[in-house]
N, C-alpha and C. Protein backbone atom coordinates (compact mmCIF):
# COMPACT_ATOMS: atom_id res chain seq x y z
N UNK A 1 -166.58 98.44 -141.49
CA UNK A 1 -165.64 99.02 -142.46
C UNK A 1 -165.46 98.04 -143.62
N UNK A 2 -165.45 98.78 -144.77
CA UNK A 2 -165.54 97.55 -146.20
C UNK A 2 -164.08 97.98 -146.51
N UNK A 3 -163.80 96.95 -147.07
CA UNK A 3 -162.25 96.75 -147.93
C UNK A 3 -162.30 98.40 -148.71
N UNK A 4 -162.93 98.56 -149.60
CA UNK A 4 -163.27 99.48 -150.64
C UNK A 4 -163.62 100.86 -150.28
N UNK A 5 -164.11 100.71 -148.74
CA UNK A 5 -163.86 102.52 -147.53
C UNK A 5 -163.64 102.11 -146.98
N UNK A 6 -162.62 102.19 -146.37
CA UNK A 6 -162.03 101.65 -144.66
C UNK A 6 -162.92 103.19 -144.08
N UNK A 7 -163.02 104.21 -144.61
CA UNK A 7 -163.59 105.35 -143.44
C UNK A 7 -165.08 105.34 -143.25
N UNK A 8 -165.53 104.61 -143.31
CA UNK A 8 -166.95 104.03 -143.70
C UNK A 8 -167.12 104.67 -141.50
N UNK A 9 -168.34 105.38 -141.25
CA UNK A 9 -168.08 105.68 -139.71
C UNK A 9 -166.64 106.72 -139.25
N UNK A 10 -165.94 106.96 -139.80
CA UNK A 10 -164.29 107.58 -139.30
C UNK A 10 -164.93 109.47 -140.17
N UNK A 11 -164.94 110.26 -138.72
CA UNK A 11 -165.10 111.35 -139.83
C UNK A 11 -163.96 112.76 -139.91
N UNK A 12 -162.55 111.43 -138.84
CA UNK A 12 -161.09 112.70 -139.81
C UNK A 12 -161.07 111.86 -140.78
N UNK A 13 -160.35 113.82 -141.26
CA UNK A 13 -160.08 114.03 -142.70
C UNK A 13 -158.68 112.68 -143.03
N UNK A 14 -158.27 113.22 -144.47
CA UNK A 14 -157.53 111.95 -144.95
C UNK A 14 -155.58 112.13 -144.49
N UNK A 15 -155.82 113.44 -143.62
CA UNK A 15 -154.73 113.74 -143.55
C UNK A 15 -154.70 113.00 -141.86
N UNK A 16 -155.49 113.65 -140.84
CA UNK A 16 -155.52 112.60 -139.56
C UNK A 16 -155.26 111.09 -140.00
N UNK A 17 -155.88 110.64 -141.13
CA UNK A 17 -155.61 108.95 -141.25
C UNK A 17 -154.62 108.81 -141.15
N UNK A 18 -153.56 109.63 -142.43
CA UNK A 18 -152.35 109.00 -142.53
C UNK A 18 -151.76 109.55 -141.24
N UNK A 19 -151.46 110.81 -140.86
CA UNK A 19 -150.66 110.43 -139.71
C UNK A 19 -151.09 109.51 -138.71
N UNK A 20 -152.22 109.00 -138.28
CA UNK A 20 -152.36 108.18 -137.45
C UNK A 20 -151.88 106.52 -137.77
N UNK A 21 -151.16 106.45 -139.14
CA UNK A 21 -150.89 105.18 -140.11
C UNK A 21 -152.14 104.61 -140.46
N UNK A 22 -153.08 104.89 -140.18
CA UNK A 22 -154.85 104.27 -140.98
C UNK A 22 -154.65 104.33 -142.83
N UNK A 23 -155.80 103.84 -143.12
CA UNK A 23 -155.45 103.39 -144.46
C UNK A 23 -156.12 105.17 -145.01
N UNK A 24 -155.69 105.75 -146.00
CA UNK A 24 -155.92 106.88 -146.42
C UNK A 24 -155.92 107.10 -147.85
N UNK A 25 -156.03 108.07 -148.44
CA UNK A 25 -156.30 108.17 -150.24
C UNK A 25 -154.99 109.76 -150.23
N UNK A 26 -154.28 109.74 -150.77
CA UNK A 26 -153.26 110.71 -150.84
C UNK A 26 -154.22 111.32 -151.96
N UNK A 27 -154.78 111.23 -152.75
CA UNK A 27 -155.42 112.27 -154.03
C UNK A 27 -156.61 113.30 -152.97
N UNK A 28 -155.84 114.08 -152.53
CA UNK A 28 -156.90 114.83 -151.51
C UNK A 28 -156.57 115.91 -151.29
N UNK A 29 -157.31 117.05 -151.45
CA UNK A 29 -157.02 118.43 -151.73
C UNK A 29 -155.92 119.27 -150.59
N UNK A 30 -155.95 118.42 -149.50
CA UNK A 30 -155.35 119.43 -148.53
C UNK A 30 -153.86 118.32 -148.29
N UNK A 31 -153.66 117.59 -148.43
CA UNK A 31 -152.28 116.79 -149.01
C UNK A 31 -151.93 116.94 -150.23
N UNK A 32 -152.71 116.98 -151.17
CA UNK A 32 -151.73 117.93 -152.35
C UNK A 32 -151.58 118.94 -152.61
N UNK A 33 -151.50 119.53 -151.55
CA UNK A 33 -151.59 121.21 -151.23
C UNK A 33 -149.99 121.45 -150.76
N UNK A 34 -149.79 120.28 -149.74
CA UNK A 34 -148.86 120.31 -148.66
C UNK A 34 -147.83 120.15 -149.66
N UNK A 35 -148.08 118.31 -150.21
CA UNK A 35 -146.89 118.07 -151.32
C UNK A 35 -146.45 119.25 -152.06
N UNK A 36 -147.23 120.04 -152.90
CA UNK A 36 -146.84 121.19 -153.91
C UNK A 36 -146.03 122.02 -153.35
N UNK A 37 -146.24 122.67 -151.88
CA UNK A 37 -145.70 123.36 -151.16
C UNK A 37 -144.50 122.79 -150.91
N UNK A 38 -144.01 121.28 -150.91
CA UNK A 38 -143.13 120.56 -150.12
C UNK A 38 -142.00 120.33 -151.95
N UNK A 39 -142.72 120.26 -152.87
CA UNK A 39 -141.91 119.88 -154.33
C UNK A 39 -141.36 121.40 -154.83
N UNK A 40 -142.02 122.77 -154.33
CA UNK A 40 -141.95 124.05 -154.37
C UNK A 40 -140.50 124.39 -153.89
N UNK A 41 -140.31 124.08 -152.39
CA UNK A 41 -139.19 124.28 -151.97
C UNK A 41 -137.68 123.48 -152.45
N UNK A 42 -138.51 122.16 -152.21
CA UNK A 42 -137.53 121.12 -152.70
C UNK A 42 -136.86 120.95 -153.96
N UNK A 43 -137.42 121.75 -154.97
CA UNK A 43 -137.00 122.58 -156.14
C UNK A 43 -136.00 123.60 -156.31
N UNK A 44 -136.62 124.71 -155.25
CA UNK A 44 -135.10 125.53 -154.87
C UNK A 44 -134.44 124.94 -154.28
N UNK A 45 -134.16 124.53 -153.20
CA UNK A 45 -132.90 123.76 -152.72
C UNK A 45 -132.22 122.62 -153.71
N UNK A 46 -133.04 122.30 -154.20
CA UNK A 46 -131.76 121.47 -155.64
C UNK A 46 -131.29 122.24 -156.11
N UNK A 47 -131.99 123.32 -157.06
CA UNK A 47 -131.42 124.31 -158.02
C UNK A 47 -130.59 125.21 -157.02
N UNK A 48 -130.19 125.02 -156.22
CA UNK A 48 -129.67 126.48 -154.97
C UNK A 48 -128.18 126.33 -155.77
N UNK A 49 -127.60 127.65 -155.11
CA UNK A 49 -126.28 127.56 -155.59
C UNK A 49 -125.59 127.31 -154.05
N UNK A 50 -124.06 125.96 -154.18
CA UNK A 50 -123.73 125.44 -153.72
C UNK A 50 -123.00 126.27 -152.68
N UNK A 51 -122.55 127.51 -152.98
CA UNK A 51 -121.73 128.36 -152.60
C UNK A 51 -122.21 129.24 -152.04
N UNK A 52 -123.41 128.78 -151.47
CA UNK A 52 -124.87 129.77 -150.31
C UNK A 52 -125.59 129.47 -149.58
N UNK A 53 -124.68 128.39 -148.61
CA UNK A 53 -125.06 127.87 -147.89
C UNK A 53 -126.04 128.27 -146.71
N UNK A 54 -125.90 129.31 -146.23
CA UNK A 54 -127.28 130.72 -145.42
C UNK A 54 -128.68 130.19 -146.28
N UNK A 55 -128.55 129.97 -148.14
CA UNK A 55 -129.74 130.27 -148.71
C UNK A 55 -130.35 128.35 -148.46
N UNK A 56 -129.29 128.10 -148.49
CA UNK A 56 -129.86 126.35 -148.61
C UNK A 56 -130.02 125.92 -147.32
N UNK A 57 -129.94 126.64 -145.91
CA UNK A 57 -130.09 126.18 -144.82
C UNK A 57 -131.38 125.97 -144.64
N UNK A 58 -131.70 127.90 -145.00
CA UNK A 58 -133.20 128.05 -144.74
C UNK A 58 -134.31 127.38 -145.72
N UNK A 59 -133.91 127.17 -146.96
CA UNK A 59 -134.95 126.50 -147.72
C UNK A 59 -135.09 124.96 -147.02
N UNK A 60 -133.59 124.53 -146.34
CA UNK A 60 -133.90 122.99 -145.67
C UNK A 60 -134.61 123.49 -143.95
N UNK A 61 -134.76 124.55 -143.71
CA UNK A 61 -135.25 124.77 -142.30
C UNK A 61 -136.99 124.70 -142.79
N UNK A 62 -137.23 125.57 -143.97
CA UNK A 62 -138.99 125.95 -144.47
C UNK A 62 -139.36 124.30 -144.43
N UNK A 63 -138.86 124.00 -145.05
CA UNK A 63 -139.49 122.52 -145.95
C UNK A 63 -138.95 121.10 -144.75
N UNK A 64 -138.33 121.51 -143.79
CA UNK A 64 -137.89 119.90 -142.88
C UNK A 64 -139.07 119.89 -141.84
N UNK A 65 -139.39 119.22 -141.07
CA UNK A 65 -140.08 119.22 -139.88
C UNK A 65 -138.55 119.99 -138.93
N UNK A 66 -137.57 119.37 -138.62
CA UNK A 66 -136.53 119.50 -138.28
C UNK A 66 -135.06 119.69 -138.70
N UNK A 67 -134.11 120.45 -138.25
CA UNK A 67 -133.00 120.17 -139.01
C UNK A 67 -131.57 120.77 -137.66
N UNK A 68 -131.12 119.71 -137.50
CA UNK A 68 -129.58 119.89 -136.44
C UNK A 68 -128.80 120.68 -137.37
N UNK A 69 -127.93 121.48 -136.63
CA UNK A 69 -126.70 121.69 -136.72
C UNK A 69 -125.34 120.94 -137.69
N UNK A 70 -124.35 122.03 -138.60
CA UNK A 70 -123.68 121.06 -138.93
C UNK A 70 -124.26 120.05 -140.07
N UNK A 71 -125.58 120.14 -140.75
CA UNK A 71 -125.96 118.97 -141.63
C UNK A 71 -125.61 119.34 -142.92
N UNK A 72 -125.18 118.35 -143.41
CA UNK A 72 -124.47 118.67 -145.35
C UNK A 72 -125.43 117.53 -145.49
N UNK A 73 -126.29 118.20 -146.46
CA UNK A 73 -127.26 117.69 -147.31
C UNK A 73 -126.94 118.02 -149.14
N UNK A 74 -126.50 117.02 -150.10
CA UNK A 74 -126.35 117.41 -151.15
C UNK A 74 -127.29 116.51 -151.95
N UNK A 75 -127.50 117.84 -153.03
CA UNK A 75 -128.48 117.84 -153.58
C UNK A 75 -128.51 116.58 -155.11
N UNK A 76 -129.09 115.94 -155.55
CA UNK A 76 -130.97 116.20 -155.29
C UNK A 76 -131.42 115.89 -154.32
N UNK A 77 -132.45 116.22 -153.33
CA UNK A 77 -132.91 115.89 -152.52
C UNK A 77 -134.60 115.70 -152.70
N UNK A 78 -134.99 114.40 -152.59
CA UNK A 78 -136.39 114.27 -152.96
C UNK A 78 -137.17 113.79 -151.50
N UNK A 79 -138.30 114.51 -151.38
CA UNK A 79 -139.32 113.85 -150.16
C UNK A 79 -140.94 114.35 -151.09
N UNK A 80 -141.52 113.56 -149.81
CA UNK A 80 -143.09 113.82 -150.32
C UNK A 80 -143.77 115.04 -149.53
N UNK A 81 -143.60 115.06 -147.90
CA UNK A 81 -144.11 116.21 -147.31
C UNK A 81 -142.53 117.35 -146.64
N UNK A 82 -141.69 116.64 -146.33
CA UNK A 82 -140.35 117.17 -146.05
C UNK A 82 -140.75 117.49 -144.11
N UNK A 83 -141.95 118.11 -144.15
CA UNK A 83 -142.53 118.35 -142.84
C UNK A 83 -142.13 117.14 -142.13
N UNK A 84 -142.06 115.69 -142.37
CA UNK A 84 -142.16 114.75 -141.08
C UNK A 84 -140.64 114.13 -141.56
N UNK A 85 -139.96 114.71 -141.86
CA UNK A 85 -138.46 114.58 -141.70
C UNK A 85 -137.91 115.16 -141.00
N UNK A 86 -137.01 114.71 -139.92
CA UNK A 86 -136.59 114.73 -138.92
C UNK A 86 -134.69 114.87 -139.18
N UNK A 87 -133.74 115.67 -138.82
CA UNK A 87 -132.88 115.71 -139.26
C UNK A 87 -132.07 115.49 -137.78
N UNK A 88 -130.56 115.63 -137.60
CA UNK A 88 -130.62 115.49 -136.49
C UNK A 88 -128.94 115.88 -136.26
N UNK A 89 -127.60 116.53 -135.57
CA UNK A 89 -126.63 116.97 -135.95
C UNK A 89 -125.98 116.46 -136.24
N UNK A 90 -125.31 116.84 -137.75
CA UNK A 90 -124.11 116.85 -138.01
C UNK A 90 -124.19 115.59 -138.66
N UNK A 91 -125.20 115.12 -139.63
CA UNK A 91 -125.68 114.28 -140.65
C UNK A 91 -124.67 115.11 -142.10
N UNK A 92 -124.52 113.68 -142.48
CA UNK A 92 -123.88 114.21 -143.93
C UNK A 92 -125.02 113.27 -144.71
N UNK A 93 -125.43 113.70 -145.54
CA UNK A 93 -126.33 113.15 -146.56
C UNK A 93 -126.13 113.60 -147.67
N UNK A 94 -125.37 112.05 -148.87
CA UNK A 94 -124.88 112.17 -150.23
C UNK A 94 -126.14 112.28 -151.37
N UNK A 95 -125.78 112.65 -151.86
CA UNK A 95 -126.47 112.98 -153.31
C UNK A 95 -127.59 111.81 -153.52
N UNK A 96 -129.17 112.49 -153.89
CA UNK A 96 -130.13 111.49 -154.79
C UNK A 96 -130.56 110.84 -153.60
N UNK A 97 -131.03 111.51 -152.25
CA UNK A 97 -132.03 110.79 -151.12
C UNK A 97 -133.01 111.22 -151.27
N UNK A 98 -133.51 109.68 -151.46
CA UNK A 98 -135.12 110.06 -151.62
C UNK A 98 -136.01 109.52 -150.33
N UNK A 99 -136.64 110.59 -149.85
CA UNK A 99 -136.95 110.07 -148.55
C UNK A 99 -138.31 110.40 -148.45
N UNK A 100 -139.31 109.20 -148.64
CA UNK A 100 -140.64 109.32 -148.51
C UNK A 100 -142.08 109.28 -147.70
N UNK A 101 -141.72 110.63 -146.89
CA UNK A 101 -142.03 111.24 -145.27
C UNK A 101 -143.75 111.02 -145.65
N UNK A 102 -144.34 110.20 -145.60
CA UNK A 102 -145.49 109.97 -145.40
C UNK A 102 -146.14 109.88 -143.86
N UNK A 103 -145.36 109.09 -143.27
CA UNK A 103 -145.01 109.08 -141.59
C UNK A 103 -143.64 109.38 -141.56
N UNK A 104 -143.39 109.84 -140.28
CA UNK A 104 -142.03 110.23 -140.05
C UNK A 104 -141.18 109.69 -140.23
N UNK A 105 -140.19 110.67 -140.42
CA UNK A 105 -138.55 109.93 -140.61
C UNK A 105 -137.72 110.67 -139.65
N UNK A 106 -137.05 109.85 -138.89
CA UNK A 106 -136.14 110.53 -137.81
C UNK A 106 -135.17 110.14 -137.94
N UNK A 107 -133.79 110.89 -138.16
CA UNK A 107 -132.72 110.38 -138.85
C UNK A 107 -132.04 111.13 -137.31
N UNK A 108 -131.15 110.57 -136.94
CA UNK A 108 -130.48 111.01 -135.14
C UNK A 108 -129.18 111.39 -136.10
N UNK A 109 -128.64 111.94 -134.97
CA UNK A 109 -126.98 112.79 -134.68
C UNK A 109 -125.72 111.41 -135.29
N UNK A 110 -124.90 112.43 -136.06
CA UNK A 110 -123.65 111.88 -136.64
C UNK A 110 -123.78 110.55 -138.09
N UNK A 111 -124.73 110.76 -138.52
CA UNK A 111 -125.63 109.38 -139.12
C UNK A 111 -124.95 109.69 -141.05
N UNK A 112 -124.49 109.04 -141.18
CA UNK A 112 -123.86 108.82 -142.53
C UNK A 112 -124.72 108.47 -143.84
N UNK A 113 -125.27 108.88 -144.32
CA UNK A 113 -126.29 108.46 -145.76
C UNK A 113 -125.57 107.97 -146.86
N UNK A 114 -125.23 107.13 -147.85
CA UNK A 114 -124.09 107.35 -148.89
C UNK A 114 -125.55 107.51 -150.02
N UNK A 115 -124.69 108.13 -151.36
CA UNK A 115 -125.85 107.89 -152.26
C UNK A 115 -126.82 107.58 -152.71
N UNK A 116 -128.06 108.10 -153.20
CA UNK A 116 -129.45 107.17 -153.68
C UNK A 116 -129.73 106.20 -152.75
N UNK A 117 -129.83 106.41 -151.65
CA UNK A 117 -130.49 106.03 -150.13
C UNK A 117 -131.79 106.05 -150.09
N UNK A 118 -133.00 105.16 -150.13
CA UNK A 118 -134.44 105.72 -150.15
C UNK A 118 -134.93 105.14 -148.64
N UNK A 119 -135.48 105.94 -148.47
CA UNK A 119 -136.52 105.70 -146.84
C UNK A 119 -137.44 105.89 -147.56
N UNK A 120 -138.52 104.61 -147.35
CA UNK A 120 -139.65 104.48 -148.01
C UNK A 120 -140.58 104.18 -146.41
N UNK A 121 -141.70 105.37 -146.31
CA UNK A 121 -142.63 104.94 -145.10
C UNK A 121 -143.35 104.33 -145.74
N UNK A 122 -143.99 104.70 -147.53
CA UNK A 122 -145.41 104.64 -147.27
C UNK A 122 -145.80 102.85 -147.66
N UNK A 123 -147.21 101.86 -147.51
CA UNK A 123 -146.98 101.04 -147.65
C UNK A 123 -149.05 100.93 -148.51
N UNK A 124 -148.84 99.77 -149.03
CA UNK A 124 -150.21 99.69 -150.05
C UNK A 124 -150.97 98.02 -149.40
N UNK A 125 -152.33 97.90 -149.54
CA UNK A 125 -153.20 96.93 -148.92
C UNK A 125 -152.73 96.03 -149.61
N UNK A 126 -152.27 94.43 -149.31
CA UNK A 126 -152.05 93.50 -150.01
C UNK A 126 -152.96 93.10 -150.74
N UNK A 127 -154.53 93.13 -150.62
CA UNK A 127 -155.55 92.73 -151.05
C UNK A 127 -155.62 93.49 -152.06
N UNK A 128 -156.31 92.92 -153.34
CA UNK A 128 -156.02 94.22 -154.60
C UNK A 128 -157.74 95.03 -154.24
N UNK A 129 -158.37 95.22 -153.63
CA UNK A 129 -160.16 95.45 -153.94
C UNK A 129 -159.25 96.95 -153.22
N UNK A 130 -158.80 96.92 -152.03
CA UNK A 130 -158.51 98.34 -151.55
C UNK A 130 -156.94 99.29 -152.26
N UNK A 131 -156.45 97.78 -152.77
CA UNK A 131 -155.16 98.99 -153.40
C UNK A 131 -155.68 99.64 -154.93
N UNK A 132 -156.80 98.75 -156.03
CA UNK A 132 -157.03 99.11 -157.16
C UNK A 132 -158.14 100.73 -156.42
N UNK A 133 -158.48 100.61 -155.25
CA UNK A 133 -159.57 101.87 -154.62
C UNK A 133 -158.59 103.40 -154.10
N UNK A 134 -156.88 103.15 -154.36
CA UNK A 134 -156.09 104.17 -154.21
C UNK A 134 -155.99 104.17 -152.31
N UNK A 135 -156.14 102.96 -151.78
CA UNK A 135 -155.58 103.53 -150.49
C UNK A 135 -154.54 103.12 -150.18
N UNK A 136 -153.74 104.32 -149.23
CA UNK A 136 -152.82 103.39 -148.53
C UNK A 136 -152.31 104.01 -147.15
N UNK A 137 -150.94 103.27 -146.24
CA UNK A 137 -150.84 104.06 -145.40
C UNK A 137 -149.09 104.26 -145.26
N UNK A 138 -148.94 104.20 -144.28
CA UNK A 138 -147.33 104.63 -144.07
C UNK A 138 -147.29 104.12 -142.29
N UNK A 139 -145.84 103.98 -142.20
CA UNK A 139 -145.23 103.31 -141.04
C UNK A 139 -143.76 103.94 -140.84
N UNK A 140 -143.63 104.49 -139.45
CA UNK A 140 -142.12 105.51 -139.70
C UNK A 140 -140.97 104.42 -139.68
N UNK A 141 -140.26 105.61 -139.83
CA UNK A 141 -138.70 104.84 -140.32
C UNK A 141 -137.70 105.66 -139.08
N UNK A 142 -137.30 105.23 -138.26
CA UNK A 142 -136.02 105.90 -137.41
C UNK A 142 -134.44 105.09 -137.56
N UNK A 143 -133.75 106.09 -137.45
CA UNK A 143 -132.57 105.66 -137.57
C UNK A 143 -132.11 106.49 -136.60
N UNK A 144 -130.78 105.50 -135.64
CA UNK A 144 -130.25 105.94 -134.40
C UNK A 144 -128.92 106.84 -134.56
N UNK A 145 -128.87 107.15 -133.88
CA UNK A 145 -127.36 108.49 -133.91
C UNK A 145 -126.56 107.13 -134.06
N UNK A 146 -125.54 108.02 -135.26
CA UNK A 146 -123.98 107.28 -135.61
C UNK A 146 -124.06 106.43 -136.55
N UNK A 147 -125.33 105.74 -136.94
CA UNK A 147 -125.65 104.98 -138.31
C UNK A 147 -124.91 105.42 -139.56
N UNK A 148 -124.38 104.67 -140.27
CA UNK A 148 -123.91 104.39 -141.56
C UNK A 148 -124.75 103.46 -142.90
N UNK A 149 -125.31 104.25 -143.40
CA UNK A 149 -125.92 103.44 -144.61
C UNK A 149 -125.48 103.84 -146.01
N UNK A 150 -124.82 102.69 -146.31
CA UNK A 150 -123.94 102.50 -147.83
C UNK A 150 -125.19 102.87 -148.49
N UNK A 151 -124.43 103.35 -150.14
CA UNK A 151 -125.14 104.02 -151.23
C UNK A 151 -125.87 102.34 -151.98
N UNK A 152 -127.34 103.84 -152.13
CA UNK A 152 -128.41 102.24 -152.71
C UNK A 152 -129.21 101.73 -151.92
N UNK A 153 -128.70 102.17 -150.53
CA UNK A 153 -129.59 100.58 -150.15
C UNK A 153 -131.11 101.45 -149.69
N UNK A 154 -132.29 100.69 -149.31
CA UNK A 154 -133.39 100.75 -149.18
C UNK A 154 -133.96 100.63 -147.66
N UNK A 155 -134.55 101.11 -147.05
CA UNK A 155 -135.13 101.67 -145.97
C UNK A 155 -136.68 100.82 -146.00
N UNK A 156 -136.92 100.25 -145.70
CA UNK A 156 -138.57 99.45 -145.39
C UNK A 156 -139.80 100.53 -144.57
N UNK A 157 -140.79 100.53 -144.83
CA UNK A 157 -141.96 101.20 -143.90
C UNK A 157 -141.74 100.38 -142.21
N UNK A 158 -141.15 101.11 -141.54
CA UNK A 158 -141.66 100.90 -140.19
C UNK A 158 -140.17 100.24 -139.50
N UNK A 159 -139.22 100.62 -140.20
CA UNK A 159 -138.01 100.01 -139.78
C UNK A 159 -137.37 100.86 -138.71
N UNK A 160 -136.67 100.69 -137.43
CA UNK A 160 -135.49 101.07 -136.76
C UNK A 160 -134.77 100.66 -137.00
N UNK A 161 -133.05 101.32 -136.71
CA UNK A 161 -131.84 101.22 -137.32
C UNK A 161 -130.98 101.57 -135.73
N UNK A 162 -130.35 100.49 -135.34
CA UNK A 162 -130.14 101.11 -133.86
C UNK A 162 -128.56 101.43 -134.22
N UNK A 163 -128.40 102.65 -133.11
CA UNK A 163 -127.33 103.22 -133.36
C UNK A 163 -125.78 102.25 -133.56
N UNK A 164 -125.15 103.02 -134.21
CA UNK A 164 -123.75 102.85 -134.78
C UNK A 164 -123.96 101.62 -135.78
N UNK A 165 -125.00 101.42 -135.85
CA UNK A 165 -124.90 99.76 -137.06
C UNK A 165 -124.73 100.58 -138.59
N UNK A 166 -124.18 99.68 -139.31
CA UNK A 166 -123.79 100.08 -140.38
C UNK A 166 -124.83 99.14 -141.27
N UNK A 167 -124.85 99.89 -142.67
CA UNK A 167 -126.09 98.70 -143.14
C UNK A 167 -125.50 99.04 -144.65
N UNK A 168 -125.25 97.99 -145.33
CA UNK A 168 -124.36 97.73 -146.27
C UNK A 168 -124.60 98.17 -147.85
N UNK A 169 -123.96 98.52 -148.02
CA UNK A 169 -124.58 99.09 -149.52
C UNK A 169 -125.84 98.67 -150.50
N UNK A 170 -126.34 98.59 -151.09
CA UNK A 170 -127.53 98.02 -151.89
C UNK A 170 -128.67 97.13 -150.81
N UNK A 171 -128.20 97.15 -149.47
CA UNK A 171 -129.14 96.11 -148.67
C UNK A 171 -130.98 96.28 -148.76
N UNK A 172 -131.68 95.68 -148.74
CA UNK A 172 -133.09 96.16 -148.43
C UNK A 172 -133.38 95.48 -147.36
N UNK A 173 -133.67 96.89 -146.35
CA UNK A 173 -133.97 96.56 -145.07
C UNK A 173 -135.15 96.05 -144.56
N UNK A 174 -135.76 95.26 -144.12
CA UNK A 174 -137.27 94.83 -144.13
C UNK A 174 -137.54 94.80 -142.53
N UNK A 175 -136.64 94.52 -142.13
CA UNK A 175 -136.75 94.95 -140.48
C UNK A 175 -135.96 95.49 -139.83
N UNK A 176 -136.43 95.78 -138.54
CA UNK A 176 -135.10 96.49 -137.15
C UNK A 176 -133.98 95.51 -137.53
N UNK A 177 -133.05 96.48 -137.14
CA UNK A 177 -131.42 96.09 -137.41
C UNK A 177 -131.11 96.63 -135.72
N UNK A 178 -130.61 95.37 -135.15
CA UNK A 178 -129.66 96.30 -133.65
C UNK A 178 -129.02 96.99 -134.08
N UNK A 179 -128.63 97.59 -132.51
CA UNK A 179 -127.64 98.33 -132.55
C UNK A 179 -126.45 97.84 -132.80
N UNK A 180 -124.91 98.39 -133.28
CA UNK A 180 -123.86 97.78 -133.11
C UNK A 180 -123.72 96.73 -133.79
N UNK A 181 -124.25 96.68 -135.41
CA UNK A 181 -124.10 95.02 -136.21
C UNK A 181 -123.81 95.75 -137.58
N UNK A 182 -123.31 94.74 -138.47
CA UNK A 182 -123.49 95.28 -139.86
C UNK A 182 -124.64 94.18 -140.19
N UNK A 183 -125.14 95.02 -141.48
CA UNK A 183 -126.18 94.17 -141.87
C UNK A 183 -126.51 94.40 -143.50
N UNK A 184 -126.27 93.69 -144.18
CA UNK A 184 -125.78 93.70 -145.46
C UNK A 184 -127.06 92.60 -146.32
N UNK A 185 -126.79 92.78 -147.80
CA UNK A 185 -127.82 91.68 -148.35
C UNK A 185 -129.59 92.17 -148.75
N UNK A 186 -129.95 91.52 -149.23
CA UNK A 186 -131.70 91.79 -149.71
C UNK A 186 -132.17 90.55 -149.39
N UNK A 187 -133.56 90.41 -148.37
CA UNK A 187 -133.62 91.05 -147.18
C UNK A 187 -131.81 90.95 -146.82
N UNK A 188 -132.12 92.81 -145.51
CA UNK A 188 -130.52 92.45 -145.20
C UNK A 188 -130.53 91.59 -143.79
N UNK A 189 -129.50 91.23 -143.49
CA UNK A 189 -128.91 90.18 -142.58
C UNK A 189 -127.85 90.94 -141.54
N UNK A 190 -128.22 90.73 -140.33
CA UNK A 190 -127.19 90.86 -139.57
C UNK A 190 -125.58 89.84 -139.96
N UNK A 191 -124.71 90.45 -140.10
CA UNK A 191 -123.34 89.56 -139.85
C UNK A 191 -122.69 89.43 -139.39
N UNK A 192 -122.41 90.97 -138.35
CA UNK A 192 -121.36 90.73 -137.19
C UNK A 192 -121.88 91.93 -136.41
N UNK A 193 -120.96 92.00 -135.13
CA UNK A 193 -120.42 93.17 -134.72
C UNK A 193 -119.74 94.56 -135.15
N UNK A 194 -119.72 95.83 -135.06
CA UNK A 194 -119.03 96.84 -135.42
C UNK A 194 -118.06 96.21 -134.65
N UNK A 195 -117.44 96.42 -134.01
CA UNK A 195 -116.96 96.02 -132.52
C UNK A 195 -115.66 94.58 -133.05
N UNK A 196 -115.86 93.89 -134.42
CA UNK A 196 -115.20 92.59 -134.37
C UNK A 196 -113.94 93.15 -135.56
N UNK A 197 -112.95 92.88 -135.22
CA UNK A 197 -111.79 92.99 -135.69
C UNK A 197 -111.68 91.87 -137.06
């Protein structure tokens, strides 16, 4: 395998790569098929009217992989496939999440979003010979039931978020956060316990 084709011998398509996280080329007829389909919906559900909620369920049921019970999702809402987003009950998610489902995103039960929140899966070759060649891949992002993430902050490719931790406004997350901590800062930092008075 050369820097410049990693599929050099590999004969799935570019869509098996990426879900398998392998290095892949997103400019590919049957992923920008999906995206269009996925920016199509995600279009009506911004423009939806607020006061029709029946109409904005189902445009978030077409376009999610998943979606719990109970979820207030306000709009804008931006993803790349919407398919490998994972929703989960009784999520409130504030305005301007941009969540970039290249690999999955699994967001669990009771989980708090505040504003302009980005979950970023996808990730690019450090070496420039394969990133100037357009490849790249993605690494999921889960977050545990009861999570709290302040407005702003940033989501890393391949991060867990263990339940009830809170993760602090503007933070950029670069790794797993336990469960049960706040974790605040760029990179963010564990600092305490939920749990400490």
């Amino acid at each position: 395998m050369s820097r410049t084709d990693p599929t050099e011998g590999d004969p799935r398509s570019m869509r098996e790569r990426m879900l398998a996280g392998d290095l892949y080329r997103g400019a590919d007829p049957e992923l920008e098929a999906e995206m269009r389909h996925a920016m199509s919906l995600t279009k009506a559900f911004n423009d939806s009217d607020p006061l029709d909620p029946a109409t904005r369920r189902e445009l978030l049921t077409q376009l999610l992989g998943s979606l719990g019970d109970d979820v207030d999702i306000r709009p804008p809402l931006h993803v790349d496939y919407g398919t490998h987003l994972h929703i989960g009950d009784r999520v409130f998610i504030n305005f301007g999440l941009m969540a970039l489902d290249v690999a999955q995103i699994r967001i669990g039960a009771d989980v708090l979003l505040g504003p302009n929140v980005q979950l970023l899966t996808p990730t690019h070759p450090i070496h420039p010979d394969p990133r100037r060649a357009k490849w790249e891949a993605a690494l999921p992002i889960t977050i545990e039931d009861n999570v709290w993430i302040g407005g702003l902050a940033v989501i890393c490719p391949g991060v867990t978020i263990g339940e009830n931790s809170v993760i602090g406004a503007g933070a950029v997350v670069t790794r797993d956060v336990p469960p049960n901590v706040v974790a605040v800062g760029n990179p963010a930092r564990v600092v305490r316990s939920v749990y400490d008075e």
